[in-house]
C-alpha atoms as a PDB file:
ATOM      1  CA  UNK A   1      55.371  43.846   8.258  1.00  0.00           C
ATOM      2  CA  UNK A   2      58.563  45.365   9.667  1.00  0.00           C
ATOM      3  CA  UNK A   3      62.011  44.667   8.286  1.00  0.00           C
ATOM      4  CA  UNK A   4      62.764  41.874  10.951  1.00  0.00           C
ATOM      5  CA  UNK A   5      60.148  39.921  12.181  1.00  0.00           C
ATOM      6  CA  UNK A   6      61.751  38.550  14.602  1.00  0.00           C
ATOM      7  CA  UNK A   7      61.488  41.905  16.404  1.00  0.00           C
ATOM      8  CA  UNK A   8      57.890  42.509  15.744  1.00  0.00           C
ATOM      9  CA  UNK A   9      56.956  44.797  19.210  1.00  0.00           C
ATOM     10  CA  UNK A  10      53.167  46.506  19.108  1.00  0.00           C
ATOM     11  CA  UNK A  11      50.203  46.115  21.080  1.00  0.00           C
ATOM     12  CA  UNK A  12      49.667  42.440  19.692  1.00  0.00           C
ATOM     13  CA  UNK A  13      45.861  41.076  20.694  1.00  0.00           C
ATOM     14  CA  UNK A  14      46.026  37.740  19.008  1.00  0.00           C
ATOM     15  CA  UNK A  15      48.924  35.376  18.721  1.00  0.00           C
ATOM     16  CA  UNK A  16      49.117  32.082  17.132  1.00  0.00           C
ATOM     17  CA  UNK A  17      51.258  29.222  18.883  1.00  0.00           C
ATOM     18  CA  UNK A  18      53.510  26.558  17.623  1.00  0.00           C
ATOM     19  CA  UNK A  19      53.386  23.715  19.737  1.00  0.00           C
ATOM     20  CA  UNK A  20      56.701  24.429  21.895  1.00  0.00           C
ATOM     21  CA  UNK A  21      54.985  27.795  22.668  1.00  0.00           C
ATOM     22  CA  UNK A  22      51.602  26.150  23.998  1.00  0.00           C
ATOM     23  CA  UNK A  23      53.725  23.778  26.107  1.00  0.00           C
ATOM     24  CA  UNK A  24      55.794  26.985  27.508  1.00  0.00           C
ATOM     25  CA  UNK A  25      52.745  28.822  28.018  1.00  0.00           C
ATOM     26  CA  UNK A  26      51.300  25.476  29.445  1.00  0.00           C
ATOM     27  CA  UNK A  27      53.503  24.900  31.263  1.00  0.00           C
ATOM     28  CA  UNK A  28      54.282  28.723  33.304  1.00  0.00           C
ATOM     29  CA  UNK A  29      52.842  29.867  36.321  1.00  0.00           C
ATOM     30  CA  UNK A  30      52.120  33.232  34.495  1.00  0.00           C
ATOM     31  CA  UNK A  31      48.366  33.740  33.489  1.00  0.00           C
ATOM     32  CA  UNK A  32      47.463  35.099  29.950  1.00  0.00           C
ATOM     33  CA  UNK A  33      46.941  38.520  29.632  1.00  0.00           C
ATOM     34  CA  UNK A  34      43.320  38.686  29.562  1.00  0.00           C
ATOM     35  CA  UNK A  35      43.806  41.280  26.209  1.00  0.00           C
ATOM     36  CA  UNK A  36      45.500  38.426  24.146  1.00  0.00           C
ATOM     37  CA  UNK A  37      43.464  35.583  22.139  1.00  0.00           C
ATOM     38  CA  UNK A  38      45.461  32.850  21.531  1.00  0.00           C
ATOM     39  CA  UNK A  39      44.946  30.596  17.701  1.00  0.00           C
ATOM     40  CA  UNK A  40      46.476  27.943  16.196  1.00  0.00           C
ATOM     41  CA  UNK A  41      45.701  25.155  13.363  1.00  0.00           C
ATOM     42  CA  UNK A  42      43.196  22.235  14.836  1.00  0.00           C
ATOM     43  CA  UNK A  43      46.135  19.649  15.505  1.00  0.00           C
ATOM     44  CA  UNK A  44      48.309  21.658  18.216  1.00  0.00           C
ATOM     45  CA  UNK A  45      47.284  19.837  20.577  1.00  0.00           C
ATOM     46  CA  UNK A  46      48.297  16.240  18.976  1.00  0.00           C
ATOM     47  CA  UNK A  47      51.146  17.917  17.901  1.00  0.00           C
ATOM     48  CA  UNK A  48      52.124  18.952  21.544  1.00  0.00           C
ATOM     49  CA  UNK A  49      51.669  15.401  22.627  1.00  0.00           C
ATOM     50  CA  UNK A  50      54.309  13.964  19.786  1.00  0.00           C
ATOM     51  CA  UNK A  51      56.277  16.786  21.781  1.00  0.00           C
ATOM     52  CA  UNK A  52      55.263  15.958  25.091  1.00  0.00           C
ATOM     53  CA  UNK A  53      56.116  12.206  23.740  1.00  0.00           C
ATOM     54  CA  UNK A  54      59.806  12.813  22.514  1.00  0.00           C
ATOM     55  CA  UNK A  55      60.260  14.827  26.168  1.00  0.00           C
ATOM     56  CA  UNK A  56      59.229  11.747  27.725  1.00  0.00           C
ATOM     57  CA  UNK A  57      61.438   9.501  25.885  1.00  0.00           C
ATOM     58  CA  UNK A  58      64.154  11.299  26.020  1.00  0.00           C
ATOM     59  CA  UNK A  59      64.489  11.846  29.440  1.00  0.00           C
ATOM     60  CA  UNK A  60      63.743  15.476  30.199  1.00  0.00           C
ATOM     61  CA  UNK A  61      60.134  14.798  31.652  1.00  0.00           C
ATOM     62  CA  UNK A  62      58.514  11.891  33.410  1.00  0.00           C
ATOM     63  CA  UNK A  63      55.639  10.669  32.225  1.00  0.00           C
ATOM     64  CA  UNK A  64      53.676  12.291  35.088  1.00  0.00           C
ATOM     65  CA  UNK A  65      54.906  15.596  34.744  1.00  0.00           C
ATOM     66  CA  UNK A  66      54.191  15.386  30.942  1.00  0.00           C
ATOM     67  CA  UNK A  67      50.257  14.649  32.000  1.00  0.00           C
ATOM     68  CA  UNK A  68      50.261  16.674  33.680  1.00  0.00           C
ATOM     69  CA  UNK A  69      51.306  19.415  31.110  1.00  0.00           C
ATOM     70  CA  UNK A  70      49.037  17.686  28.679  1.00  0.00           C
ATOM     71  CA  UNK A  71      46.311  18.294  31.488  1.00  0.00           C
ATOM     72  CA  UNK A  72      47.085  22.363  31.775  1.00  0.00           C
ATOM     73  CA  UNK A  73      47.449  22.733  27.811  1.00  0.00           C
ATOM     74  CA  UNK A  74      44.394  21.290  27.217  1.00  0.00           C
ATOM     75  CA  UNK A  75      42.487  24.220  29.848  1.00  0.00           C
ATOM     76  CA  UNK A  76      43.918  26.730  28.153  1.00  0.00           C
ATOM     77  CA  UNK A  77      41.196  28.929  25.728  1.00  0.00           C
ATOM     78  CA  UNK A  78      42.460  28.285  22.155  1.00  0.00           C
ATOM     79  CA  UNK A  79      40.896  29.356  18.930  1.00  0.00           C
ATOM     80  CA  UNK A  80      41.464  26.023  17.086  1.00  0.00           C
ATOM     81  CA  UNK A  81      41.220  26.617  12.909  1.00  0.00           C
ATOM     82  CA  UNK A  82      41.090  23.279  10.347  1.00  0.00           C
ATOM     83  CA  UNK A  83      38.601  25.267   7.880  1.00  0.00           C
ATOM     84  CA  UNK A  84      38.823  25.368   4.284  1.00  0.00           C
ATOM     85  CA  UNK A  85      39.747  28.203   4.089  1.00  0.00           C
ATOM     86  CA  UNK A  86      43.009  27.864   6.182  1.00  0.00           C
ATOM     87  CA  UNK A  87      43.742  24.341   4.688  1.00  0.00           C
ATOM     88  CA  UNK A  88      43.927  26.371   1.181  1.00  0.00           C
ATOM     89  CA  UNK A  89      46.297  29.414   2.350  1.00  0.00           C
ATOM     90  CA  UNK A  90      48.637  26.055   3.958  1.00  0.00           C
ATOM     91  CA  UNK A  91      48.461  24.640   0.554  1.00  0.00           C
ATOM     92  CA  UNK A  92      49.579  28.082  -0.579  1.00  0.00           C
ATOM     93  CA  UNK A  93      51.762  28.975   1.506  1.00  0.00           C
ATOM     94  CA  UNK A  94      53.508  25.293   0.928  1.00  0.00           C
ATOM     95  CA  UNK A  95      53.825  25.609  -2.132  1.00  0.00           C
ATOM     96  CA  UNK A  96      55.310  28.841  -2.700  1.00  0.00           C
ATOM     97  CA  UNK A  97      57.500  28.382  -0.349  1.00  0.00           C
ATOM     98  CA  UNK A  98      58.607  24.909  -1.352  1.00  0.00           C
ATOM     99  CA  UNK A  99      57.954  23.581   1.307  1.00  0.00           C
ATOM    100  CA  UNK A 100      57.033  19.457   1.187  1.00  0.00           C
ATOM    101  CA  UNK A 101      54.275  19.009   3.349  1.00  0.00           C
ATOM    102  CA  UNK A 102      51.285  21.378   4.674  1.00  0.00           C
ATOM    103  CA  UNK A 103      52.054  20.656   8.127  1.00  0.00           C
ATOM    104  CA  UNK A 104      54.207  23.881   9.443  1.00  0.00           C
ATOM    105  CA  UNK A 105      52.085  25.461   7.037  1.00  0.00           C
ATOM    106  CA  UNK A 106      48.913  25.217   8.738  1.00  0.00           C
ATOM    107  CA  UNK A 107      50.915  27.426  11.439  1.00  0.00           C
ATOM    108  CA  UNK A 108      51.928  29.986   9.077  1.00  0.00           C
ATOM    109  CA  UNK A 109      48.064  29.809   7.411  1.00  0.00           C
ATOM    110  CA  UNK A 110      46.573  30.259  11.201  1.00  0.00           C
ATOM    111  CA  UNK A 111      49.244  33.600  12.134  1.00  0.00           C
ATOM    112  CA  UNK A 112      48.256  34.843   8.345  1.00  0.00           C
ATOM    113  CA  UNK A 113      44.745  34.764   8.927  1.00  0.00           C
ATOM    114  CA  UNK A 114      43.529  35.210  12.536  1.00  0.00           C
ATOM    115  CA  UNK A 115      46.917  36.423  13.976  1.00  0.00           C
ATOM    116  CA  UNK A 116      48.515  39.450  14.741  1.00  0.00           C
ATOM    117  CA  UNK A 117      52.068  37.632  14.911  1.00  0.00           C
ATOM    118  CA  UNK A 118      53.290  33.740  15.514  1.00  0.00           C
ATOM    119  CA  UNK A 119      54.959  32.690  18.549  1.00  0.00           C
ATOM    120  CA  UNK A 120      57.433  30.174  16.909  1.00  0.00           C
ATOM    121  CA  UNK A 121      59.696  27.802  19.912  1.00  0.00           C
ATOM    122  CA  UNK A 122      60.582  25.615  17.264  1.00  0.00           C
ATOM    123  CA  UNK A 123      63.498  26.503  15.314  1.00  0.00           C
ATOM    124  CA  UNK A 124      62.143  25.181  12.141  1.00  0.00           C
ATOM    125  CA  UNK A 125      59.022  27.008  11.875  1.00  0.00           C
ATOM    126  CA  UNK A 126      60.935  30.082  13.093  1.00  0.00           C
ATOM    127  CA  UNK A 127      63.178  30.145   9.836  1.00  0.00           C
ATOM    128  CA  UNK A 128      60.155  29.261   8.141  1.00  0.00           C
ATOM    129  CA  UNK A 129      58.207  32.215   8.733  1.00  0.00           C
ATOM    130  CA  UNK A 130      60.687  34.693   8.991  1.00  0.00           C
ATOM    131  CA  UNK A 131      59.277  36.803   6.155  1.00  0.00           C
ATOM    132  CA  UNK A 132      56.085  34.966   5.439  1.00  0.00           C
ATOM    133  CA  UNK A 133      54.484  36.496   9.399  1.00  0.00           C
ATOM    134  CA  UNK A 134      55.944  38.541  11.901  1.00  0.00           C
ATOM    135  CA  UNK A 135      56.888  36.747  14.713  1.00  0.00           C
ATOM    136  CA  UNK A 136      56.778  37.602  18.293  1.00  0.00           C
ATOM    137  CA  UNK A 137      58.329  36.556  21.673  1.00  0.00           C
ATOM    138  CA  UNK A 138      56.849  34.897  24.685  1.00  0.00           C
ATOM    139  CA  UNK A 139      57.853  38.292  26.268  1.00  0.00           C
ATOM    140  CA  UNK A 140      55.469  39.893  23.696  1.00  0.00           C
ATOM    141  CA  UNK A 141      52.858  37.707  25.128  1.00  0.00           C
ATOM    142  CA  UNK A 142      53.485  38.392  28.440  1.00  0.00           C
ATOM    143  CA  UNK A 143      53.846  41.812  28.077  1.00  0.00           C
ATOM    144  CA  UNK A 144      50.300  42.349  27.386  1.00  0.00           C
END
């Protein structure tokens, strides 16, 4: 891993998403390079819509636009993990980290696992996994 993930820059072929980062992605005229695979834990997508959710409420989308998101993020080709095996690096992860639930866990268990770096939007997982997976920018994506 280099000394700041945040930085991570390489020929990156599989990224894993946070939620923010499937809605940006989503949500961009852009296509995905057709050399990236994108993974994430089983319950992005839910957790997109509690995202999509608190956009709606607080005013930045309408509820049509944010259907309209839903509607793109859900054609987009995602490797979805939930196995045991990625529930059990979470539960890991969690708890050497301190952390109190397994939920941003599951993210940091997916980008261990089947990812070459994390995509992290969301400043919380971002501190999170600085040091526990390298993390990469939507540039990095795009740059592919």
């Amino acid at each position: 891993m280099p000394e700041n993930p945040a930085t991570y820059r390489c020929a990156v072929t599989r990224f894993a998403l946070d939620p923010p980062a499937l809605l940006t992605i989503a949500g961009s005229s852009r296509s995905v390079p057709q050399a990236h695979q994108l993974v994430a834990p089983s319950s992005i997508r839910s957790d997109a819509m509690d995202v999509l959710l608190g956009r709606v409420r607080g005013g930045e989308l309408t509820e049509h636009a944010a259907l309209d998101l839903h509607e793109r993020m859900t054609e987009l080709k995602i490797r979805l993990l939930g196995d045991r095996v990625s529930r059990r690096t979470a539960w890991r992860i969690a708890r050497e980290h301190d952390m109190a639930t397994t939920h941003e866990a599951q993210y940091l268990a997916v980008a261990t696992l089947q990812a070459d770096a994390l995509i992290a939007l969301d400043p919380k997982l971002a501190a999170l996994a600085a040091g526990v997976v390298p993390l990469a920018a939507l540039a990095d994506f795009y740059a592919g």
